[in-house]
PDB file of N, CA and C in Angstrom:
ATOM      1  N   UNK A   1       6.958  -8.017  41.739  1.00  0.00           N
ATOM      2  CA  UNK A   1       5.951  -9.041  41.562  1.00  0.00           C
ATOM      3  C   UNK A   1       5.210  -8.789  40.241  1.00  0.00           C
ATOM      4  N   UNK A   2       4.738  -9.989  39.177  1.00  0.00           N
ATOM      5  CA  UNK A   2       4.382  -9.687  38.001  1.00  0.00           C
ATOM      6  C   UNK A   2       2.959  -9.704  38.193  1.00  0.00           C
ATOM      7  N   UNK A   3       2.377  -8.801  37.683  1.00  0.00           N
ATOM      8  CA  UNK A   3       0.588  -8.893  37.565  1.00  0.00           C
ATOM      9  C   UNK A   3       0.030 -10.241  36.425  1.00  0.00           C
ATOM     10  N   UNK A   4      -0.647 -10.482  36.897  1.00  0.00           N
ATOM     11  CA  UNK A   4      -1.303 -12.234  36.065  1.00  0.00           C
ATOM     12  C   UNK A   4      -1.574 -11.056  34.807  1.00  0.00           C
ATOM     13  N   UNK A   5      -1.636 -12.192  33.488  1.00  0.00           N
ATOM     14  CA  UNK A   5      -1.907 -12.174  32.422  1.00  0.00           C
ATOM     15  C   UNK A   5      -3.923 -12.109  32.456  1.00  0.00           C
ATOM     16  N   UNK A   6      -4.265 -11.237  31.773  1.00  0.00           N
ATOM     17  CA  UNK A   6      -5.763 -10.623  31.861  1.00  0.00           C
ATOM     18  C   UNK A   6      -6.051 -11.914  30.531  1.00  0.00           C
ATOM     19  N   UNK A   7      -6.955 -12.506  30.734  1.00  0.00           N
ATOM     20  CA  UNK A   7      -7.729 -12.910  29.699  1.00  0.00           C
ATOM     21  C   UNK A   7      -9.318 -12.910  29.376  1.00  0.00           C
ATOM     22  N   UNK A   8      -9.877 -12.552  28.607  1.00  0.00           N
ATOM     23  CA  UNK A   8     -11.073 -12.898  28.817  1.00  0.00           C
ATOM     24  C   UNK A   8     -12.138 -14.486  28.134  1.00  0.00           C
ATOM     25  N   UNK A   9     -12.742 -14.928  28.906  1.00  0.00           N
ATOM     26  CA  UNK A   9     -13.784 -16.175  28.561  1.00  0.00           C
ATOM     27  C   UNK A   9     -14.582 -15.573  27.708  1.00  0.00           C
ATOM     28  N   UNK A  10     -14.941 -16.126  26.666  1.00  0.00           N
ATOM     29  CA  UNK A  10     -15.750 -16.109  25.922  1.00  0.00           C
ATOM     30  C   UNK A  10     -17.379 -17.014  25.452  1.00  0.00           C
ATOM     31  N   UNK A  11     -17.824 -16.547  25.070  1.00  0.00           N
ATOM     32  CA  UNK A  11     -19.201 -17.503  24.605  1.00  0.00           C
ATOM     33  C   UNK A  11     -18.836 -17.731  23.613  1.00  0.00           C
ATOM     34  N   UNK A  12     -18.843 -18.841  22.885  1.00  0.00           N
ATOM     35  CA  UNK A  12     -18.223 -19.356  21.240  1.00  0.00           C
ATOM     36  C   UNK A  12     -19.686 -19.298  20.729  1.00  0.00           C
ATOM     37  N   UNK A  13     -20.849 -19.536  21.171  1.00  0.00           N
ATOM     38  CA  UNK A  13     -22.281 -19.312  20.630  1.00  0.00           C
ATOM     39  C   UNK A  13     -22.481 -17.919  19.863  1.00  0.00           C
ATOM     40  N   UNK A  14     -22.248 -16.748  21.173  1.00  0.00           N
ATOM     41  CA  UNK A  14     -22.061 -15.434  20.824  1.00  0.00           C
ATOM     42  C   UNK A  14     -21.636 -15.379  19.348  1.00  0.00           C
ATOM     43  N   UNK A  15     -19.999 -15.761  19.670  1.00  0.00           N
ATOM     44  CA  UNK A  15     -19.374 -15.161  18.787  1.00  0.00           C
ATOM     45  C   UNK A  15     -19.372 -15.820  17.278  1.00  0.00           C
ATOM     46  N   UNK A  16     -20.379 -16.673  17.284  1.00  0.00           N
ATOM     47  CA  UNK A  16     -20.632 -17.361  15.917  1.00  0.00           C
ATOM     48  C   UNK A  16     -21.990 -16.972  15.546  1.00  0.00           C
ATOM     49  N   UNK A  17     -22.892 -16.778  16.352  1.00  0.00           N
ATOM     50  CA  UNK A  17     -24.233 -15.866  16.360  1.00  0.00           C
ATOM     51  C   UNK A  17     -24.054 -14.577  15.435  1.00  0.00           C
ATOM     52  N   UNK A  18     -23.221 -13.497  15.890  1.00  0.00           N
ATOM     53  CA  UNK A  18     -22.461 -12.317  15.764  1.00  0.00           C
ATOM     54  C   UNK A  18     -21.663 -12.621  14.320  1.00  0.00           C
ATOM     55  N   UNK A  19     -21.092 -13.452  13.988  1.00  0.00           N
ATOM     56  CA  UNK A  19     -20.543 -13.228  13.025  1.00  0.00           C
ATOM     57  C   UNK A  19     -20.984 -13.946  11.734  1.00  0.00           C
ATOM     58  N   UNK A  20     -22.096 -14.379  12.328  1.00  0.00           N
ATOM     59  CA  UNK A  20     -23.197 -15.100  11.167  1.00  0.00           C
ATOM     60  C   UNK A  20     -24.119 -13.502  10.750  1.00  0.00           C
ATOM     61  N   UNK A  21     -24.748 -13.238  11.685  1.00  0.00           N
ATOM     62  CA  UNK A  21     -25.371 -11.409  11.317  1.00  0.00           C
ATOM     63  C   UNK A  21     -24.499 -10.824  10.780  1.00  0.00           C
ATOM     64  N   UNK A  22     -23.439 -10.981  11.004  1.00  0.00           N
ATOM     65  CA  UNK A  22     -22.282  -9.461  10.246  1.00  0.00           C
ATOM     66  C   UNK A  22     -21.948 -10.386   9.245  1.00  0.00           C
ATOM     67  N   UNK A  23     -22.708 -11.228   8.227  1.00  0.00           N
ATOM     68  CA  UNK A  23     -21.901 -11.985   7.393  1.00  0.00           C
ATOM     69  C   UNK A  23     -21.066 -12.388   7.045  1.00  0.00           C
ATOM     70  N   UNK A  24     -20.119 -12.180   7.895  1.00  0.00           N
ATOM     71  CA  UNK A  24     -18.320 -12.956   7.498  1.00  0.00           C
ATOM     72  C   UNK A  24     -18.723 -14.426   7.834  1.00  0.00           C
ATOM     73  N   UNK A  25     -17.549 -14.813   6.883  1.00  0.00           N
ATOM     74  CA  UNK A  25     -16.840 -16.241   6.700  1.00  0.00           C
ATOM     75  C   UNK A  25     -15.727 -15.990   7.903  1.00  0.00           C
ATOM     76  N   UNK A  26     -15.636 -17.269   8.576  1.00  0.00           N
ATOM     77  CA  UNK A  26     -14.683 -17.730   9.707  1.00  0.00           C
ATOM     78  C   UNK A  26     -13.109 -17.109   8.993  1.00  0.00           C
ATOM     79  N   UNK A  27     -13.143 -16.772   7.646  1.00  0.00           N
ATOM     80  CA  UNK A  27     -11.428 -16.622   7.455  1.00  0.00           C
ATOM     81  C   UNK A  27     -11.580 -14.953   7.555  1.00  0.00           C
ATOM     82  N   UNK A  28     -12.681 -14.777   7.137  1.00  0.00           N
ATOM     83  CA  UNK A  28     -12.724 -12.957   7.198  1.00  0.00           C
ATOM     84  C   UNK A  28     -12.933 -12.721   8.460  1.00  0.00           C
ATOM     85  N   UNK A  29     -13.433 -12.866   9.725  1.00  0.00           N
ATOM     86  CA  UNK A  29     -13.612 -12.973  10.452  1.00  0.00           C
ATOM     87  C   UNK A  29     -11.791 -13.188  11.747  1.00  0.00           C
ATOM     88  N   UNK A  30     -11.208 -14.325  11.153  1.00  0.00           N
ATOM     89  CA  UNK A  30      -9.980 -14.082  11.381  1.00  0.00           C
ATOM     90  C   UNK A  30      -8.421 -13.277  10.915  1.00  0.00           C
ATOM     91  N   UNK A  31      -9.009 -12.907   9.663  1.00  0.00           N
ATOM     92  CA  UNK A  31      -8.237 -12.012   9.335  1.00  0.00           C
ATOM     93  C   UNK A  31      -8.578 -10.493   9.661  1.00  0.00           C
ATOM     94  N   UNK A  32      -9.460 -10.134   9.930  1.00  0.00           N
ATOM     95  CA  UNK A  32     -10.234  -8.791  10.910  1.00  0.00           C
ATOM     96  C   UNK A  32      -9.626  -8.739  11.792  1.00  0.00           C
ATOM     97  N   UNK A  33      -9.054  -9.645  12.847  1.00  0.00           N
ATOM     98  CA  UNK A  33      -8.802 -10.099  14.571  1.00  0.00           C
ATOM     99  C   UNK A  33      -7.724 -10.633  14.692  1.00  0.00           C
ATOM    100  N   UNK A  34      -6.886 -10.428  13.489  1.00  0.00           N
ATOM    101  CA  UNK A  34      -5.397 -11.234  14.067  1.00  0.00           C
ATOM    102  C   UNK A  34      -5.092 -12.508  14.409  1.00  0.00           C
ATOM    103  N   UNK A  35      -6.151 -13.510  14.242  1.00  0.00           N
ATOM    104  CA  UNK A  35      -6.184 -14.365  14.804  1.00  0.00           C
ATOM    105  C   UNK A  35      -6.476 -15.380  13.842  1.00  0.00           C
ATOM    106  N   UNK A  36      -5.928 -16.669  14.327  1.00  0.00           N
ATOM    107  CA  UNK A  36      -6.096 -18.256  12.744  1.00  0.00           C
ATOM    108  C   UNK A  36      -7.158 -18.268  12.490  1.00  0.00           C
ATOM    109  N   UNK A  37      -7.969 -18.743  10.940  1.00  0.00           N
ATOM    110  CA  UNK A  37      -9.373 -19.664  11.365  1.00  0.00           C
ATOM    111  C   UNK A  37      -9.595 -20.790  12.349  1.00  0.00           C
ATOM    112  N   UNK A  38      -8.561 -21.863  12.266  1.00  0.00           N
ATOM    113  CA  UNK A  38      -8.708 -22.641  13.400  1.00  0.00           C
ATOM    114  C   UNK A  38      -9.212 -22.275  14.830  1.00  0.00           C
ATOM    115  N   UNK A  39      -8.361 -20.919  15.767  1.00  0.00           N
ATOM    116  CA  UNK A  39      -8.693 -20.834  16.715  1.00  0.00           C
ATOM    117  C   UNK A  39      -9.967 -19.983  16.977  1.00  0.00           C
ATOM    118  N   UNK A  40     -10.852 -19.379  15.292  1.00  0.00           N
ATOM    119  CA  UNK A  40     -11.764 -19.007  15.304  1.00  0.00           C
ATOM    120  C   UNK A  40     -12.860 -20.049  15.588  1.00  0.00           C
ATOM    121  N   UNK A  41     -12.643 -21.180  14.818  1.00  0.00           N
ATOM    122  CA  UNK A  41     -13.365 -22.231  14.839  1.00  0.00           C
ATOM    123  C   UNK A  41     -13.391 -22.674  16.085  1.00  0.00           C
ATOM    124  N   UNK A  42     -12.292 -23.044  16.687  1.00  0.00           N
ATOM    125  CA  UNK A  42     -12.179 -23.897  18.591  1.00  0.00           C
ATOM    126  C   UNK A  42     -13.033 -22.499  19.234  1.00  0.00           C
ATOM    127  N   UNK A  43     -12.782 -21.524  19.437  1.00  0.00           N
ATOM    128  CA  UNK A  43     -13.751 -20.394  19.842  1.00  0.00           C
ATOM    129  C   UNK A  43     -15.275 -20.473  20.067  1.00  0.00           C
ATOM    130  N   UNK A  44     -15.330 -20.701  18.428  1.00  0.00           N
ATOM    131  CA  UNK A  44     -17.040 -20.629  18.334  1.00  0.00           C
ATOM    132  C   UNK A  44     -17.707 -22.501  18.612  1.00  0.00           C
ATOM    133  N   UNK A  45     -16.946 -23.138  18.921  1.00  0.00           N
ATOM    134  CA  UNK A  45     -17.145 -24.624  18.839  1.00  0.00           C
ATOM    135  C   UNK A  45     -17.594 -24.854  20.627  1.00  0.00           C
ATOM    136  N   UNK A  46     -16.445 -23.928  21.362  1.00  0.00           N
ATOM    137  CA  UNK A  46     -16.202 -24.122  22.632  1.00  0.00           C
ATOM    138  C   UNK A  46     -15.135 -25.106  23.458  1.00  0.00           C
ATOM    139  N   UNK A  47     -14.274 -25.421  22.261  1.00  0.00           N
ATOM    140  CA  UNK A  47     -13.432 -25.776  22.687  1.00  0.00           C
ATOM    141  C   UNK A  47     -11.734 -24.974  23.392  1.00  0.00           C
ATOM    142  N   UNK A  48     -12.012 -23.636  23.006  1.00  0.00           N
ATOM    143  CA  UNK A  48     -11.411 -22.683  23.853  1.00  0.00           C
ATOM    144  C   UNK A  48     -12.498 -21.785  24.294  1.00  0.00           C
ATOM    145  N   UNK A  49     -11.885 -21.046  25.313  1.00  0.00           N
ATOM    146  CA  UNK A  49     -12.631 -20.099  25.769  1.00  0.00           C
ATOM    147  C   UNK A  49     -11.962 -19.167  26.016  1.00  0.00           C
ATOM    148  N   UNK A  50     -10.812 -18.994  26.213  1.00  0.00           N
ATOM    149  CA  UNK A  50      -9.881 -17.686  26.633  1.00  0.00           C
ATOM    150  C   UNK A  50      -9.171 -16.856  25.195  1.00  0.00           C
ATOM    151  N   UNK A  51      -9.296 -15.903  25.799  1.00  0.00           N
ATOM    152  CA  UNK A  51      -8.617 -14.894  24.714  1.00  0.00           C
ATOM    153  C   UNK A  51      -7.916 -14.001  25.647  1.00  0.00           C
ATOM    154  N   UNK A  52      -6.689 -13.321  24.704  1.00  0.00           N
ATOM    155  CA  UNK A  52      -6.146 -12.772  24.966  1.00  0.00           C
ATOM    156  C   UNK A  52      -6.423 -11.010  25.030  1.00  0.00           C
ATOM    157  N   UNK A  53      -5.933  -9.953  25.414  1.00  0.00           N
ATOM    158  CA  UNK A  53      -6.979  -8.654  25.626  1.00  0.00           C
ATOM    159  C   UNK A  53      -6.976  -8.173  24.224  1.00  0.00           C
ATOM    160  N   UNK A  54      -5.394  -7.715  23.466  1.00  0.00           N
ATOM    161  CA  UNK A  54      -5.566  -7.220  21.804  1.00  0.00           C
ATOM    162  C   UNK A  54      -6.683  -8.296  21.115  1.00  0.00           C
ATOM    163  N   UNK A  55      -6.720  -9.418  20.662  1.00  0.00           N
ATOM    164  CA  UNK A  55      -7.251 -10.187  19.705  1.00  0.00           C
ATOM    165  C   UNK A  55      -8.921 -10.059  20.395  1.00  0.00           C
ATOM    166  N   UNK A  56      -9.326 -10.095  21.534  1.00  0.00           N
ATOM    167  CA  UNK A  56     -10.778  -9.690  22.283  1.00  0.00           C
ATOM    168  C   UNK A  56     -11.033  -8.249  21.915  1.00  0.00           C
ATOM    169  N   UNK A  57     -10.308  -7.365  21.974  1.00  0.00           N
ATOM    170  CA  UNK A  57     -11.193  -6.227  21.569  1.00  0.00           C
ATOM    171  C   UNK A  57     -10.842  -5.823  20.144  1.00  0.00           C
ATOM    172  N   UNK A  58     -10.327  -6.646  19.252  1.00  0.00           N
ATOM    173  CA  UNK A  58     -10.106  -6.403  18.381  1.00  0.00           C
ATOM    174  C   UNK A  58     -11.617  -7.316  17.226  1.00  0.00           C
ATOM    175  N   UNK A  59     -11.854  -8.621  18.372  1.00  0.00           N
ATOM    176  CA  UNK A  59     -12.776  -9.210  17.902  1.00  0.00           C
ATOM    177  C   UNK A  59     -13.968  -8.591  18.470  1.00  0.00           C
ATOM    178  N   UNK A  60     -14.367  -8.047  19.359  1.00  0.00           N
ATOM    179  CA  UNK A  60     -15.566  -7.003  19.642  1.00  0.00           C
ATOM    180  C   UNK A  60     -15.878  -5.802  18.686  1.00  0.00           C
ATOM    181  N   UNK A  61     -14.908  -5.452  18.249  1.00  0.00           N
ATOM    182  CA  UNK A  61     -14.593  -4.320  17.226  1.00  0.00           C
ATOM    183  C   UNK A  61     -15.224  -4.877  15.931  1.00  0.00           C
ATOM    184  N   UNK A  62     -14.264  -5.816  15.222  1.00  0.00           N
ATOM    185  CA  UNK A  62     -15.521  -6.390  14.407  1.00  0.00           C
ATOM    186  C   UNK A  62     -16.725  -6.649  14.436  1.00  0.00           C
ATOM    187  N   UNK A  63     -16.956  -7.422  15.140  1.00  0.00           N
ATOM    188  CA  UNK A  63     -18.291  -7.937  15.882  1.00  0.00           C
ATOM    189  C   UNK A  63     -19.568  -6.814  15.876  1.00  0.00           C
ATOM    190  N   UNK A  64     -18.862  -5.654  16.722  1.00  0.00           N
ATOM    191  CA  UNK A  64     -19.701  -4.747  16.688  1.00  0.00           C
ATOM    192  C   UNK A  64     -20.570  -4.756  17.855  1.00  0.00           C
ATOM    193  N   UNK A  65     -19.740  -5.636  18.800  1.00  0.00           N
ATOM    194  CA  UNK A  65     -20.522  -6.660  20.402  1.00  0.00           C
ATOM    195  C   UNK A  65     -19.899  -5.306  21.536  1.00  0.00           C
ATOM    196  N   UNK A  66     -20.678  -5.195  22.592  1.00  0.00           N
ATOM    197  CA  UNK A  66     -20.495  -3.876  23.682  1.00  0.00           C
ATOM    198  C   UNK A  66     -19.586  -5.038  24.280  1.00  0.00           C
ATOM    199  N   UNK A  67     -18.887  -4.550  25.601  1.00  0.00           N
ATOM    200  CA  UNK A  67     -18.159  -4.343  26.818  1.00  0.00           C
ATOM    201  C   UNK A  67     -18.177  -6.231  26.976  1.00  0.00           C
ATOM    202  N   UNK A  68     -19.749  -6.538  27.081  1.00  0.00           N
ATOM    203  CA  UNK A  68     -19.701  -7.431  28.236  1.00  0.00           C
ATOM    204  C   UNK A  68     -20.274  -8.774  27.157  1.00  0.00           C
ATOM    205  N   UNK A  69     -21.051  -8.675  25.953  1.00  0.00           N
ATOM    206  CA  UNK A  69     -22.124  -9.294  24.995  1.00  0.00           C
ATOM    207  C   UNK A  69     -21.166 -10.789  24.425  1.00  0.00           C
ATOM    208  N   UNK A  70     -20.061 -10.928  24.673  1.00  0.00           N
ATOM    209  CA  UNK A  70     -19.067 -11.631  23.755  1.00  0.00           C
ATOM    210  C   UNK A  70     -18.729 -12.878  25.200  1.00  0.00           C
ATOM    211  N   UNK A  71     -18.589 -12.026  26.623  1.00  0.00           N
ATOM    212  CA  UNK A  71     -18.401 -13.192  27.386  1.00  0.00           C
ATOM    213  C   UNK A  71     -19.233 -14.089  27.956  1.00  0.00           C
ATOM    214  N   UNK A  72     -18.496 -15.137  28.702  1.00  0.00           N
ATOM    215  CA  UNK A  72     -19.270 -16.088  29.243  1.00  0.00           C
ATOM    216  C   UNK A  72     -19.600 -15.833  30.475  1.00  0.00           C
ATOM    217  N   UNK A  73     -21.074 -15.970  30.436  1.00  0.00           N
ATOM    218  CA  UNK A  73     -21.721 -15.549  31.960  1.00  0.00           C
ATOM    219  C   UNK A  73     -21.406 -16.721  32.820  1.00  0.00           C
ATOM    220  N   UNK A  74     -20.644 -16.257  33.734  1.00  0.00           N
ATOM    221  CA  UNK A  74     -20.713 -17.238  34.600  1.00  0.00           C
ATOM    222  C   UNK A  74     -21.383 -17.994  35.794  1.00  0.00           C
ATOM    223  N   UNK A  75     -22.485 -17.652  35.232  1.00  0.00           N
ATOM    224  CA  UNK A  75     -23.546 -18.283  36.074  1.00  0.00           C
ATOM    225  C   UNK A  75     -24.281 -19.262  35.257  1.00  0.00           C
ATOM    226  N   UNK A  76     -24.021 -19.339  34.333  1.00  0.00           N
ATOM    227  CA  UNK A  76     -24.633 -20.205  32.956  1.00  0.00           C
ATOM    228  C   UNK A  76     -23.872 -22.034  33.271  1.00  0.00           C
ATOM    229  N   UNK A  77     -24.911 -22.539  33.564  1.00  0.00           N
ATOM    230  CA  UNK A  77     -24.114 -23.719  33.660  1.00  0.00           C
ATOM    231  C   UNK A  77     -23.888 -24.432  32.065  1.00  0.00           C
ATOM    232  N   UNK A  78     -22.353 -25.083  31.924  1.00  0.00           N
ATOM    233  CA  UNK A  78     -22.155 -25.532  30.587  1.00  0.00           C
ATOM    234  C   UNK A  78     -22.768 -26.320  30.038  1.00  0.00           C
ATOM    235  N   UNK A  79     -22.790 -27.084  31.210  1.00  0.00           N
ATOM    236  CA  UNK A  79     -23.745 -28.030  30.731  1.00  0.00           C
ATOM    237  C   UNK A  79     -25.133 -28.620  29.841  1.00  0.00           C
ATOM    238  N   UNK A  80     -25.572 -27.105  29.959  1.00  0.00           N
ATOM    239  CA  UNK A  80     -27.060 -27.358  29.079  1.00  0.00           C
ATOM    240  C   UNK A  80     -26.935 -26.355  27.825  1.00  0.00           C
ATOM    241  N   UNK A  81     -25.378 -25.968  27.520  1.00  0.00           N
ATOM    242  CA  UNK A  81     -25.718 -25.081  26.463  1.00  0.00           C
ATOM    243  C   UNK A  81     -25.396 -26.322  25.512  1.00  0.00           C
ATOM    244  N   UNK A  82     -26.031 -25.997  23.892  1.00  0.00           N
ATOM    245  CA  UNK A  82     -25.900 -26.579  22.553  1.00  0.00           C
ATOM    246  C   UNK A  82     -24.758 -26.202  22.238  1.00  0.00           C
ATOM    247  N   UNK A  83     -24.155 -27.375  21.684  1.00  0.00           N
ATOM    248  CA  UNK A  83     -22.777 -27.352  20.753  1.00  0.00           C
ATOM    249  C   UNK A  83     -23.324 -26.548  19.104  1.00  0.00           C
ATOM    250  N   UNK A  84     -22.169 -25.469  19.188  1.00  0.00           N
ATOM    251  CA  UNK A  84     -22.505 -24.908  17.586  1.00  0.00           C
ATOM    252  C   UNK A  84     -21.276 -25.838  16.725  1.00  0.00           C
ATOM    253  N   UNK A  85     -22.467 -25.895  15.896  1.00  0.00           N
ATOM    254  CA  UNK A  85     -21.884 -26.704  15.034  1.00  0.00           C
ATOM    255  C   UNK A  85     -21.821 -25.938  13.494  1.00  0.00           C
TER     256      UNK A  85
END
Protein backbone atom coordinates (compact mmCIF):
# COMPACT_ATOMS: atom_id res chain seq x y z
CA UNK A 1 0.00 0.00 0.00
CA UNK A 2 1.49 3.50 -1.04
CA UNK A 3 1.66 6.25 1.73
CA UNK A 4 -0.24 9.64 0.35
CA UNK A 5 2.01 12.25 -0.97
CA UNK A 6 2.82 14.86 2.21
CA UNK A 7 2.12 18.36 1.17
CA UNK A 8 2.07 21.31 2.98
CA UNK A 9 -0.72 24.52 2.78
CA UNK A 10 0.64 27.51 2.86
CA UNK A 11 -0.20 31.27 3.72
CA UNK A 12 0.73 33.21 0.39
CA UNK A 13 0.40 36.50 2.82
CA UNK A 14 3.23 34.93 4.98
CA UNK A 15 5.22 34.13 2.37
CA UNK A 16 5.16 37.50 0.57
CA UNK A 17 5.34 39.34 4.03
CA UNK A 18 8.71 37.24 4.60
CA UNK A 19 10.12 37.81 1.48
CA UNK A 20 9.41 41.47 1.28
CA UNK A 21 11.68 41.72 4.91
CA UNK A 22 14.39 39.48 3.45
CA UNK A 23 14.38 41.77 0.38
CA UNK A 24 14.24 39.44 -2.50
CA UNK A 25 12.56 39.95 -5.75
CA UNK A 26 9.93 37.07 -6.58
CA UNK A 27 12.79 35.70 -9.20
CA UNK A 28 15.46 35.57 -6.37
CA UNK A 29 13.22 34.26 -4.22
CA UNK A 30 12.47 31.43 -6.82
CA UNK A 31 15.64 30.72 -7.78
CA UNK A 32 16.69 30.14 -3.85
CA UNK A 33 13.64 27.33 -3.79
CA UNK A 34 13.74 25.54 -6.95
CA UNK A 35 10.78 26.71 -7.86
CA UNK A 36 9.19 29.19 -11.13
CA UNK A 37 8.40 32.87 -10.42
CA UNK A 38 5.00 32.15 -11.58
CA UNK A 39 4.25 29.54 -8.96
CA UNK A 40 5.95 32.00 -6.56
CA UNK A 41 3.54 34.52 -7.56
CA UNK A 42 0.12 31.95 -7.49
CA UNK A 43 1.66 31.16 -3.85
CA UNK A 44 1.84 34.53 -2.52
CA UNK A 45 -1.50 35.64 -4.49
CA UNK A 46 -3.36 32.50 -3.00
CA UNK A 47 -4.12 31.01 -5.76
CA UNK A 48 -2.17 27.81 -4.78
CA UNK A 49 -1.68 26.68 -1.57
CA UNK A 50 0.09 23.36 -1.60
CA UNK A 51 3.64 22.67 -1.77
CA UNK A 52 5.52 20.02 -2.08
CA UNK A 53 8.04 18.85 1.14
CA UNK A 54 11.80 19.66 -0.82
CA UNK A 55 10.60 23.13 -2.40
CA UNK A 56 8.68 23.97 1.47
CA UNK A 57 11.66 23.54 3.38
CA UNK A 58 13.75 24.74 1.02
CA UNK A 59 11.46 27.90 0.96
CA UNK A 60 11.50 28.13 4.91
CA UNK A 61 15.22 27.99 4.64
CA UNK A 62 15.29 31.05 2.71
CA UNK A 63 12.68 32.68 4.38
CA UNK A 64 14.30 32.15 7.53
CA UNK A 65 10.36 31.14 8.77
CA UNK A 66 10.37 28.22 11.92
CA UNK A 67 8.45 24.79 11.61
CA UNK A 68 4.95 26.08 11.56
CA UNK A 69 5.17 30.41 10.54
CA UNK A 70 4.77 29.73 6.58
CA UNK A 71 1.41 27.57 6.99
CA UNK A 72 -2.10 28.05 6.81
CA UNK A 73 -3.87 28.00 10.05
CA UNK A 74 -6.63 26.24 9.69
CA UNK A 75 -8.87 27.75 11.68
CA UNK A 76 -8.53 31.06 9.81
CA UNK A 77 -11.52 31.44 7.79
CA UNK A 78 -10.57 32.48 3.98
CA UNK A 79 -12.82 34.38 3.68
CA UNK A 80 -11.88 37.55 5.47
CA UNK A 81 -8.26 37.40 4.62
CA UNK A 82 -6.93 40.39 2.00
CA UNK A 83 -5.80 39.47 -1.38
CA UNK A 84 -1.90 40.37 -1.69
CA UNK A 85 -1.51 42.06 -4.36
Amino acid sequence: MQEPVTTFEVNGQVIWAKRMKAGLSVGELAAQTGISDSYVRKLERGLRKHMGPGPYLRMRTVLRANATELLLDPTEDPGIREEVK
